[in-house]
N, C-alpha and C. Protein backbone atom coordinates (compact mmCIF):
# COMPACT_ATOMS: atom_id res chain seq x y z
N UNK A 1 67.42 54.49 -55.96
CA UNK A 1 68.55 54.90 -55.16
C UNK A 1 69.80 54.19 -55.65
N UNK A 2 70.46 54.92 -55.89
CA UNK A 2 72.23 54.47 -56.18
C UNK A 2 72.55 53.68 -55.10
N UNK A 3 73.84 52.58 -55.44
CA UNK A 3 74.23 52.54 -53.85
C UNK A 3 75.39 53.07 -53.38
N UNK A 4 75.88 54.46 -53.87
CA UNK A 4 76.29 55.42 -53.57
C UNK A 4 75.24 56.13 -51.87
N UNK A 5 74.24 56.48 -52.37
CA UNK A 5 73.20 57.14 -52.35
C UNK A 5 72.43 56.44 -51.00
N UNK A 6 73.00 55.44 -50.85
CA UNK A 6 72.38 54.37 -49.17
C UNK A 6 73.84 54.17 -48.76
N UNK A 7 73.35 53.15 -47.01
CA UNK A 7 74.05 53.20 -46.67
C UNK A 7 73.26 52.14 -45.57
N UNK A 8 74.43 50.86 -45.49
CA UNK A 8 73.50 49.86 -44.53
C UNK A 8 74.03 49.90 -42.85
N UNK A 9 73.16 49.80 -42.07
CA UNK A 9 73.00 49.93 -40.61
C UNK A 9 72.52 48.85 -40.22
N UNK A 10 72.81 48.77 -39.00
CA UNK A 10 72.30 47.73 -37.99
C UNK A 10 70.89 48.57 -37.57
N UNK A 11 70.00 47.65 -37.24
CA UNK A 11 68.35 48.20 -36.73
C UNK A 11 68.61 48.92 -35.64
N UNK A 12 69.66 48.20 -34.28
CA UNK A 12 69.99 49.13 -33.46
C UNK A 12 70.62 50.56 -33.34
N UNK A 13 70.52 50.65 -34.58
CA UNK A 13 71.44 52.63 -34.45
C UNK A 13 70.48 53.50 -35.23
N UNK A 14 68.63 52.66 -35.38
CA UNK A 14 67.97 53.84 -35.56
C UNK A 14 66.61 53.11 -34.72
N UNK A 15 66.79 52.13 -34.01
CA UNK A 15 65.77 51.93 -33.24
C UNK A 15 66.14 50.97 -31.50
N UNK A 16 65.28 51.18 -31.01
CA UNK A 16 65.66 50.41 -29.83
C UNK A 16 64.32 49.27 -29.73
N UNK A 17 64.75 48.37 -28.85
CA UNK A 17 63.28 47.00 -28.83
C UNK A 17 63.27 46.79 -27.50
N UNK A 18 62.24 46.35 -26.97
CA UNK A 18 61.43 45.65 -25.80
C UNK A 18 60.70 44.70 -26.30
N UNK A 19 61.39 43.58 -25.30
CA UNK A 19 60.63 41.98 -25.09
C UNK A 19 59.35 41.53 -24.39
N UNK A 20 58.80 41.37 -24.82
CA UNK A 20 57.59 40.47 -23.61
C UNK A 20 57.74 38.86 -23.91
N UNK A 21 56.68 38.27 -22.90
CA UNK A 21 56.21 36.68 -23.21
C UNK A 21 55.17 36.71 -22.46
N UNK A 22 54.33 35.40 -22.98
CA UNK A 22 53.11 34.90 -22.55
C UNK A 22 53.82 33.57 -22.78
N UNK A 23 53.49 32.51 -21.73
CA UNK A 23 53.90 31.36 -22.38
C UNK A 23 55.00 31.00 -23.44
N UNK A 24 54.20 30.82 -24.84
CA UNK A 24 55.57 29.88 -25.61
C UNK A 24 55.54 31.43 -26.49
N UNK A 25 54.87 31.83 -26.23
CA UNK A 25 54.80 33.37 -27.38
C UNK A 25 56.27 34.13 -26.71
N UNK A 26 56.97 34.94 -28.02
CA UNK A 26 57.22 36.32 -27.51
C UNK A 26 56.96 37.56 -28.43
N UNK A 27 56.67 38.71 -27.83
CA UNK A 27 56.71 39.81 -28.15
C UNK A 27 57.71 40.71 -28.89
N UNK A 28 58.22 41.03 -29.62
CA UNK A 28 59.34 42.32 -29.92
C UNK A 28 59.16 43.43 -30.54
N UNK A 29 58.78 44.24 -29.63
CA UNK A 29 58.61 45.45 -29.84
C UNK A 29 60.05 46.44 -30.61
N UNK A 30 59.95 46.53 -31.80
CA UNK A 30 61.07 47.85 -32.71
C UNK A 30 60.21 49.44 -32.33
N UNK A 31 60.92 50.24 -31.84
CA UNK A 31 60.40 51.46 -31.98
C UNK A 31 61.65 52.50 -32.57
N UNK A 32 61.14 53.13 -33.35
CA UNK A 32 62.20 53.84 -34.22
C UNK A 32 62.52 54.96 -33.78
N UNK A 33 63.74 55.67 -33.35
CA UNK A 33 64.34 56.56 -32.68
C UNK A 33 63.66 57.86 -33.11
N UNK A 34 63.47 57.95 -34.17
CA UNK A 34 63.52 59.07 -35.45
C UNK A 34 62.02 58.91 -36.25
N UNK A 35 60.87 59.46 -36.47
CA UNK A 35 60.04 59.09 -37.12
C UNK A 35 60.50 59.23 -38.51
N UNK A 36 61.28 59.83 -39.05
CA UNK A 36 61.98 59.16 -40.34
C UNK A 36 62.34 58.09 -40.58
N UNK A 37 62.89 57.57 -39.39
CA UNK A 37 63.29 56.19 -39.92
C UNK A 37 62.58 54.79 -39.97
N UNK A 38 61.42 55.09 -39.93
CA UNK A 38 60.09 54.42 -39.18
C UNK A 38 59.72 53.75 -40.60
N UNK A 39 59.59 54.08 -41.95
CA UNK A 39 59.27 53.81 -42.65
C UNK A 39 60.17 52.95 -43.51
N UNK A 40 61.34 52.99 -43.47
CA UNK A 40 62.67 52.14 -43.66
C UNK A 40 62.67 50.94 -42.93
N UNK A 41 62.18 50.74 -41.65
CA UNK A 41 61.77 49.71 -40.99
C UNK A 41 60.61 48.72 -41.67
N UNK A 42 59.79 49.53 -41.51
CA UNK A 42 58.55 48.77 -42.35
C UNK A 42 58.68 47.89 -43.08
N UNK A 43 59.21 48.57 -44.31
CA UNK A 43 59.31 48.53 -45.31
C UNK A 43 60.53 47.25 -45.76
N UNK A 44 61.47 47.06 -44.69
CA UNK A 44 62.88 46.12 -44.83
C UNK A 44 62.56 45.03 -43.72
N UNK A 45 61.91 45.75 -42.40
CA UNK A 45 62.13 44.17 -41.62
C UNK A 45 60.46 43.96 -41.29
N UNK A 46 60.51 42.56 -42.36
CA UNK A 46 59.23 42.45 -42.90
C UNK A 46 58.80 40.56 -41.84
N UNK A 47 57.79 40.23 -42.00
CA UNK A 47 57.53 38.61 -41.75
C UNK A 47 58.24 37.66 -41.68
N UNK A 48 59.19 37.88 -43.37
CA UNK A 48 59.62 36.98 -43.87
C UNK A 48 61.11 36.92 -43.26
N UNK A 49 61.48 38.45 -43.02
CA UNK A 49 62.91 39.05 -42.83
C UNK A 49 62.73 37.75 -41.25
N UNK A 50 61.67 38.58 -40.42
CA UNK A 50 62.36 38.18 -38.82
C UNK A 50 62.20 36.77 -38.64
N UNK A 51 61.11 36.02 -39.57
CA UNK A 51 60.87 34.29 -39.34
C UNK A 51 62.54 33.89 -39.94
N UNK A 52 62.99 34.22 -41.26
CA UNK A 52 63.98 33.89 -41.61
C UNK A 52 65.44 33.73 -40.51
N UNK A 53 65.19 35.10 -40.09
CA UNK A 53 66.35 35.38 -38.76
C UNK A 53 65.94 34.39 -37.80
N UNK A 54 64.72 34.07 -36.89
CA UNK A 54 64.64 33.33 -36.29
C UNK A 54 64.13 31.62 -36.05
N UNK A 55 64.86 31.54 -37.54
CA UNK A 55 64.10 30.08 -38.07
C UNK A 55 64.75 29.11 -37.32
N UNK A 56 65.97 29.09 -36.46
CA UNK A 56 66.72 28.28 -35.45
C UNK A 56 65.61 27.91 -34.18
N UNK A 57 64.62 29.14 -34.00
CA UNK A 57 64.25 28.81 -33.06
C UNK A 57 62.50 28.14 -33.39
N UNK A 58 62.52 27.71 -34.79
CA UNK A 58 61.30 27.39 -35.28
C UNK A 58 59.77 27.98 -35.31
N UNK A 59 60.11 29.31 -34.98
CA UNK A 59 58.83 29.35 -34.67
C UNK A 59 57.31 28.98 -35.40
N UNK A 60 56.42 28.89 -35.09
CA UNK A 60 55.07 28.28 -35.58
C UNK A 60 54.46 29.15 -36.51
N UNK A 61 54.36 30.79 -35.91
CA UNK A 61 54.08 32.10 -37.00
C UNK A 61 54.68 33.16 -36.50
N UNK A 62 54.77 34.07 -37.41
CA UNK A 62 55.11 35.33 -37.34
C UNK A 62 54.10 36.25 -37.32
N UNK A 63 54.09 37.25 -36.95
CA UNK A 63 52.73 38.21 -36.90
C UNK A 63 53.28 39.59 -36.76
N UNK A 64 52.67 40.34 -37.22
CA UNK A 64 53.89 42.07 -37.28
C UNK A 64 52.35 42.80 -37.53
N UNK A 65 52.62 43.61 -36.06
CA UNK A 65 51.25 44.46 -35.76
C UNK A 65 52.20 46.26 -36.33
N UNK A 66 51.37 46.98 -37.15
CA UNK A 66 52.44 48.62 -37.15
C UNK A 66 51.55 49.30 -36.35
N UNK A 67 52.41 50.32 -35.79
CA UNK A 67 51.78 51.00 -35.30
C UNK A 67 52.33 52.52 -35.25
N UNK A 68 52.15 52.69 -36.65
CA UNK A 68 52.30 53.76 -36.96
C UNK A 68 52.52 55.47 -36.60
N UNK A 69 51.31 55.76 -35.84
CA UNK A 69 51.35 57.03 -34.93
C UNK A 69 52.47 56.83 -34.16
N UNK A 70 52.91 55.98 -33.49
CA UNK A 70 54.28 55.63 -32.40
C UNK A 70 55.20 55.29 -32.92
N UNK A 71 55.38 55.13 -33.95
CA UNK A 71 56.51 54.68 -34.92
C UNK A 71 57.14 53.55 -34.29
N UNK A 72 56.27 52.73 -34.37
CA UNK A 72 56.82 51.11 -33.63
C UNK A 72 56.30 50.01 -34.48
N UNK A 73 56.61 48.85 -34.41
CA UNK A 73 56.62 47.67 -34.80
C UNK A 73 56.17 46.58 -33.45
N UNK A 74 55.31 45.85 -33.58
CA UNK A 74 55.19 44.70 -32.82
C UNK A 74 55.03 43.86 -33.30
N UNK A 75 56.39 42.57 -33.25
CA UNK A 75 56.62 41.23 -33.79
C UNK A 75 56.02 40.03 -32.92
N UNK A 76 55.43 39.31 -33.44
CA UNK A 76 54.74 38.47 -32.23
C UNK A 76 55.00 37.12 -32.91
N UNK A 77 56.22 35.98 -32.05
CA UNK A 77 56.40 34.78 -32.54
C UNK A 77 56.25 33.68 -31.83
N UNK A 78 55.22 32.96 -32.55
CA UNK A 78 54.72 31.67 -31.17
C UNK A 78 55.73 30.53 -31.75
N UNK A 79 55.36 29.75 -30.47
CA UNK A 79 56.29 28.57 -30.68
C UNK A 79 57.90 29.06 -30.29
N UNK A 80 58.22 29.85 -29.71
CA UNK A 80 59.85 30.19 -29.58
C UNK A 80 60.62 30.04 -28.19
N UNK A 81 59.99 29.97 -27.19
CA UNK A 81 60.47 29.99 -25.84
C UNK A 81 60.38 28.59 -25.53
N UNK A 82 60.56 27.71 -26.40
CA UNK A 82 60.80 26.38 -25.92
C UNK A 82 60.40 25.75 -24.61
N UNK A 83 58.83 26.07 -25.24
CA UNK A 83 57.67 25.56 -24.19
C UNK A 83 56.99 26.59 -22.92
N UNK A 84 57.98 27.76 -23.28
CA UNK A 84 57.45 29.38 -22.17
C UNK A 84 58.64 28.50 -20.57
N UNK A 85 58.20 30.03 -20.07
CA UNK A 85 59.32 30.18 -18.83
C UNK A 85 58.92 28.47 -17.73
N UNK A 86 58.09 27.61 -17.97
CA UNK A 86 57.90 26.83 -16.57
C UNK A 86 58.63 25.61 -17.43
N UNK A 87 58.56 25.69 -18.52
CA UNK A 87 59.23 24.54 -19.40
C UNK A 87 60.65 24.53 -19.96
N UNK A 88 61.04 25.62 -20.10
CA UNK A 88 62.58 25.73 -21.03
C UNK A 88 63.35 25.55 -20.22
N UNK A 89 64.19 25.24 -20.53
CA UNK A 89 65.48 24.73 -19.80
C UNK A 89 66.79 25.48 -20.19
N UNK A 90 66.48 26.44 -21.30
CA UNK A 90 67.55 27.78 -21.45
C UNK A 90 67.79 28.95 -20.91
N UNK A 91 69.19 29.21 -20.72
CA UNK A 91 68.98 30.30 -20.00
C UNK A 91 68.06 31.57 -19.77
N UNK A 92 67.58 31.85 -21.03
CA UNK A 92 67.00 33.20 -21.14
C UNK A 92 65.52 32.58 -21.62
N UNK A 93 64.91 32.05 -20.45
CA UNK A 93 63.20 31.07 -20.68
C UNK A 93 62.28 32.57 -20.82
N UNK A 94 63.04 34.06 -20.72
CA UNK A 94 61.62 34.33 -21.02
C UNK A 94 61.24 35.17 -22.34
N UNK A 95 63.06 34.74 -23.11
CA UNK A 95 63.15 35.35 -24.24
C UNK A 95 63.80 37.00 -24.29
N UNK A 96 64.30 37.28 -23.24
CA UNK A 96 64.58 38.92 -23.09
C UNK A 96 65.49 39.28 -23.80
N UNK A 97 66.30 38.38 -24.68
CA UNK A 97 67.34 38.81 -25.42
C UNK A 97 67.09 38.83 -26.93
N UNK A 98 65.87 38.21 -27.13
CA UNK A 98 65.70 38.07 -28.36
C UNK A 98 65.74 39.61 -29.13
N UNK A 99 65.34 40.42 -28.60
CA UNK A 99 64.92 42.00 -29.53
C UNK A 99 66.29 42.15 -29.37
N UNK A 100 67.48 42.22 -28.67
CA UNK A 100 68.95 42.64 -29.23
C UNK A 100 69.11 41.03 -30.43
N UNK A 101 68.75 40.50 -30.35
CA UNK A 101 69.13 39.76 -31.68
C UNK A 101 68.65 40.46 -33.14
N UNK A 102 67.37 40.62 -32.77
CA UNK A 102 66.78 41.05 -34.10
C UNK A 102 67.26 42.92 -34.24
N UNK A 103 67.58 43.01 -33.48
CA UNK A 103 68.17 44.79 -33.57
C UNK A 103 69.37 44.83 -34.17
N UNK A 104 70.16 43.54 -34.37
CA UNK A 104 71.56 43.47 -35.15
C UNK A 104 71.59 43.29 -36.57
N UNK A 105 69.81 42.74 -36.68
CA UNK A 105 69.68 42.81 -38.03
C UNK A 105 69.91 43.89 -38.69
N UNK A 106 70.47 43.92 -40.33
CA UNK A 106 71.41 45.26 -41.25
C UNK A 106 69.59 45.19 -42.33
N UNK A 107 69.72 47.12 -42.29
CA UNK A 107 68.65 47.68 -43.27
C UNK A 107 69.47 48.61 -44.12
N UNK A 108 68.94 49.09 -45.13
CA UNK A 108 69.57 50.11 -45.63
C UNK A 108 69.01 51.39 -46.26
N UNK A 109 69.77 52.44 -45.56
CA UNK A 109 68.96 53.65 -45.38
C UNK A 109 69.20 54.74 -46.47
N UNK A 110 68.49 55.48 -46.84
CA UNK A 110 69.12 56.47 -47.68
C UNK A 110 70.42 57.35 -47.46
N UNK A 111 71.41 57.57 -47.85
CA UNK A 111 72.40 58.32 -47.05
C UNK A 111 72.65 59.57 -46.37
N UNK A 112 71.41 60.11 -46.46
CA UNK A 112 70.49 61.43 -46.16
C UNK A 112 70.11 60.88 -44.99
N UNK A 113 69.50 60.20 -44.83
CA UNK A 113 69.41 59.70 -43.40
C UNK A 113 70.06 59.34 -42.33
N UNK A 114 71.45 58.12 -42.92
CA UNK A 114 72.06 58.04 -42.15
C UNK A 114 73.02 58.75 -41.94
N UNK A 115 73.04 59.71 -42.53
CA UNK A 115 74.38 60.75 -42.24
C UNK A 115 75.11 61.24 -40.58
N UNK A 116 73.37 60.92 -40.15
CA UNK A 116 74.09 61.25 -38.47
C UNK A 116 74.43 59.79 -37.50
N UNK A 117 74.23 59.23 -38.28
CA UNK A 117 75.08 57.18 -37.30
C UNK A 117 76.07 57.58 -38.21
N UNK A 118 76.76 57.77 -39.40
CA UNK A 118 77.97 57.66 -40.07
C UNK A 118 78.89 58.37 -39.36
N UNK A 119 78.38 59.21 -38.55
CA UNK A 119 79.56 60.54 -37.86
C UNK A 119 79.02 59.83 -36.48
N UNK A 120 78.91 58.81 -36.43
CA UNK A 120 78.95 58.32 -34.64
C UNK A 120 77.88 59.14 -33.73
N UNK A 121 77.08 60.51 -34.08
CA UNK A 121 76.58 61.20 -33.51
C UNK A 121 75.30 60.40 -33.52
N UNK A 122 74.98 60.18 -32.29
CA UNK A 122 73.30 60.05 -31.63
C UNK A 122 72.17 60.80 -32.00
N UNK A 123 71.24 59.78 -32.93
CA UNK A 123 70.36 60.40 -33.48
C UNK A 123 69.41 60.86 -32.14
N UNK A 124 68.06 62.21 -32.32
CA UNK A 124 67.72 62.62 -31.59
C UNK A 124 66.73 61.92 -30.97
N UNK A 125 66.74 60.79 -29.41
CA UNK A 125 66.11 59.87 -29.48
C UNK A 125 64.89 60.03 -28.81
N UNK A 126 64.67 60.87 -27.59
CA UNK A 126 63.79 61.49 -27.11
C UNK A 126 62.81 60.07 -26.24
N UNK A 127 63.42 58.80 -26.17
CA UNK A 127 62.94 58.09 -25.20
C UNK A 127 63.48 58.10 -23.65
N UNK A 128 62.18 58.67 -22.99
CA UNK A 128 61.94 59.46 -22.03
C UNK A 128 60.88 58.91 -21.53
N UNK A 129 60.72 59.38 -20.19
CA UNK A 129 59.18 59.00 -19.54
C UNK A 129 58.44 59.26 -20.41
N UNK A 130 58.47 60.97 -20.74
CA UNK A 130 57.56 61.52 -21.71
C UNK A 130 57.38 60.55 -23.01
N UNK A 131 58.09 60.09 -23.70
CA UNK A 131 57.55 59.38 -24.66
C UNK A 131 57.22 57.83 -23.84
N UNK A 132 57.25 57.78 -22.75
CA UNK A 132 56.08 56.26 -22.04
C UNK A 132 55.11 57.04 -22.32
N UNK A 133 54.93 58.08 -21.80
CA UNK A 133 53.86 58.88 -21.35
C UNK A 133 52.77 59.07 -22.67
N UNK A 134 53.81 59.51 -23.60
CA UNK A 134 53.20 59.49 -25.35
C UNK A 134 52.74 58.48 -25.84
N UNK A 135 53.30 57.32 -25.58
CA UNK A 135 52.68 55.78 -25.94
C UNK A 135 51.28 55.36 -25.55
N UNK A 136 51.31 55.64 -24.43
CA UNK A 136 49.83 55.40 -23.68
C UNK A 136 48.82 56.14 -24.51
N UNK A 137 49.05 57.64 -24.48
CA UNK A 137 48.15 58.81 -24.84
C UNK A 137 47.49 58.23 -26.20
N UNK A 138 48.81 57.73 -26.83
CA UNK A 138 48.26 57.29 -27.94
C UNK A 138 47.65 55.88 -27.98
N UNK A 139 47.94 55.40 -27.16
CA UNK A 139 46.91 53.93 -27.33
C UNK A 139 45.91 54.35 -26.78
N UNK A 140 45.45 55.33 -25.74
CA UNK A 140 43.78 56.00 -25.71
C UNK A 140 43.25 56.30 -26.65
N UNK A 141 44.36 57.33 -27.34
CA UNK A 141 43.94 57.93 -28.33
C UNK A 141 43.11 57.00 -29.78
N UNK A 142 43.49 55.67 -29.61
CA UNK A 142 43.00 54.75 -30.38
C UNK A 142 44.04 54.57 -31.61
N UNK A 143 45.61 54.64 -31.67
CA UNK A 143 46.50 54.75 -32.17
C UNK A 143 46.05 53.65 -33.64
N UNK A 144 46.21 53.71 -34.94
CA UNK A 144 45.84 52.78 -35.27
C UNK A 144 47.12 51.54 -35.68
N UNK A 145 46.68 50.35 -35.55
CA UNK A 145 46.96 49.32 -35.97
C UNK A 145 46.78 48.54 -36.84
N UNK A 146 48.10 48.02 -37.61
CA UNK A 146 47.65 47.37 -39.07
C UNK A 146 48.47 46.02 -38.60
N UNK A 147 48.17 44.85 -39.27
CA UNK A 147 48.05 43.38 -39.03
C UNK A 147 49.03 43.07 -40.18
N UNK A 148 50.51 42.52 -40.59
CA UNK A 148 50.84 41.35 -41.26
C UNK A 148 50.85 39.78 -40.53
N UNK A 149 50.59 39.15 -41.45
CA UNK A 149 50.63 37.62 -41.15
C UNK A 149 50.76 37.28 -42.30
């Protein structure tokens, strides 16, 4: 690819994230607006990418579950909530802001792709009950899951 031919974005203008926690763990769920753009994800915000981004907050490991059929990402980083919600003493003890941090992270897309964030127009996002509804189906369905560490 030229770099004519790309074009770099913030994660947030082709995906949206949800936080969890357990204790000192948190969760960050990337799910990609667009199953096109699902593979541009993968492929750019990697182990190394989100430990790097969140090396302030030390975490212990990184772990990146895909989950492909749903076109999502699950980042899982222990050691980050500075001891989990009964221990931290920061505002945000249960980590809920962390996935808009990592959603500001810049990828870069083919320009075929991003052609519709370049014109400000809203890619077609279709998160809806119905796609809660699709998430589940597919974790019955036995959606599969692949493991980096």
């Amino acid at each position: 690819m030229t770099e004519q031919s790309t074009m770099r974005v913030h994660l947030y203008q082709v995906a949206h994230g949800r936080t969890g926690d357990k204790g000192n763990r948190s969760n960050i769920s990337v799910i990609a607006y667009r199953p096109e753009f699902y593979q541009a994800i993968v492929d750019q915000v990697t182990v190394e990418r989100v430990g790097d981004l969140f090396r302030h907050r030390g975490p212990r490991q990184v772990s990146r579950y895909l989950l492909p059929r749903l076109h999502a990402i699950n980042y899982v980083l222990d050691e980050v909530l500075d001891g989990g919600v009964n221990d931290a003493l920061n505002l945000d003890s249960h980590g809920k802001s962390l996935s808009g941090f990592l959603l500001d992270m810049e990828i870069i897309l083919p320009a075929s792709l991003a052609a519709d964030i370049e014109t400000g127009r809203r890619p077609d996002v279709g998160v809806t009950p119905v796609a809660a509804r699709a998430t589940a189906a597919g974790a019955q369905a036995g959606a599969s899951i692949e493991v980096d560490r």
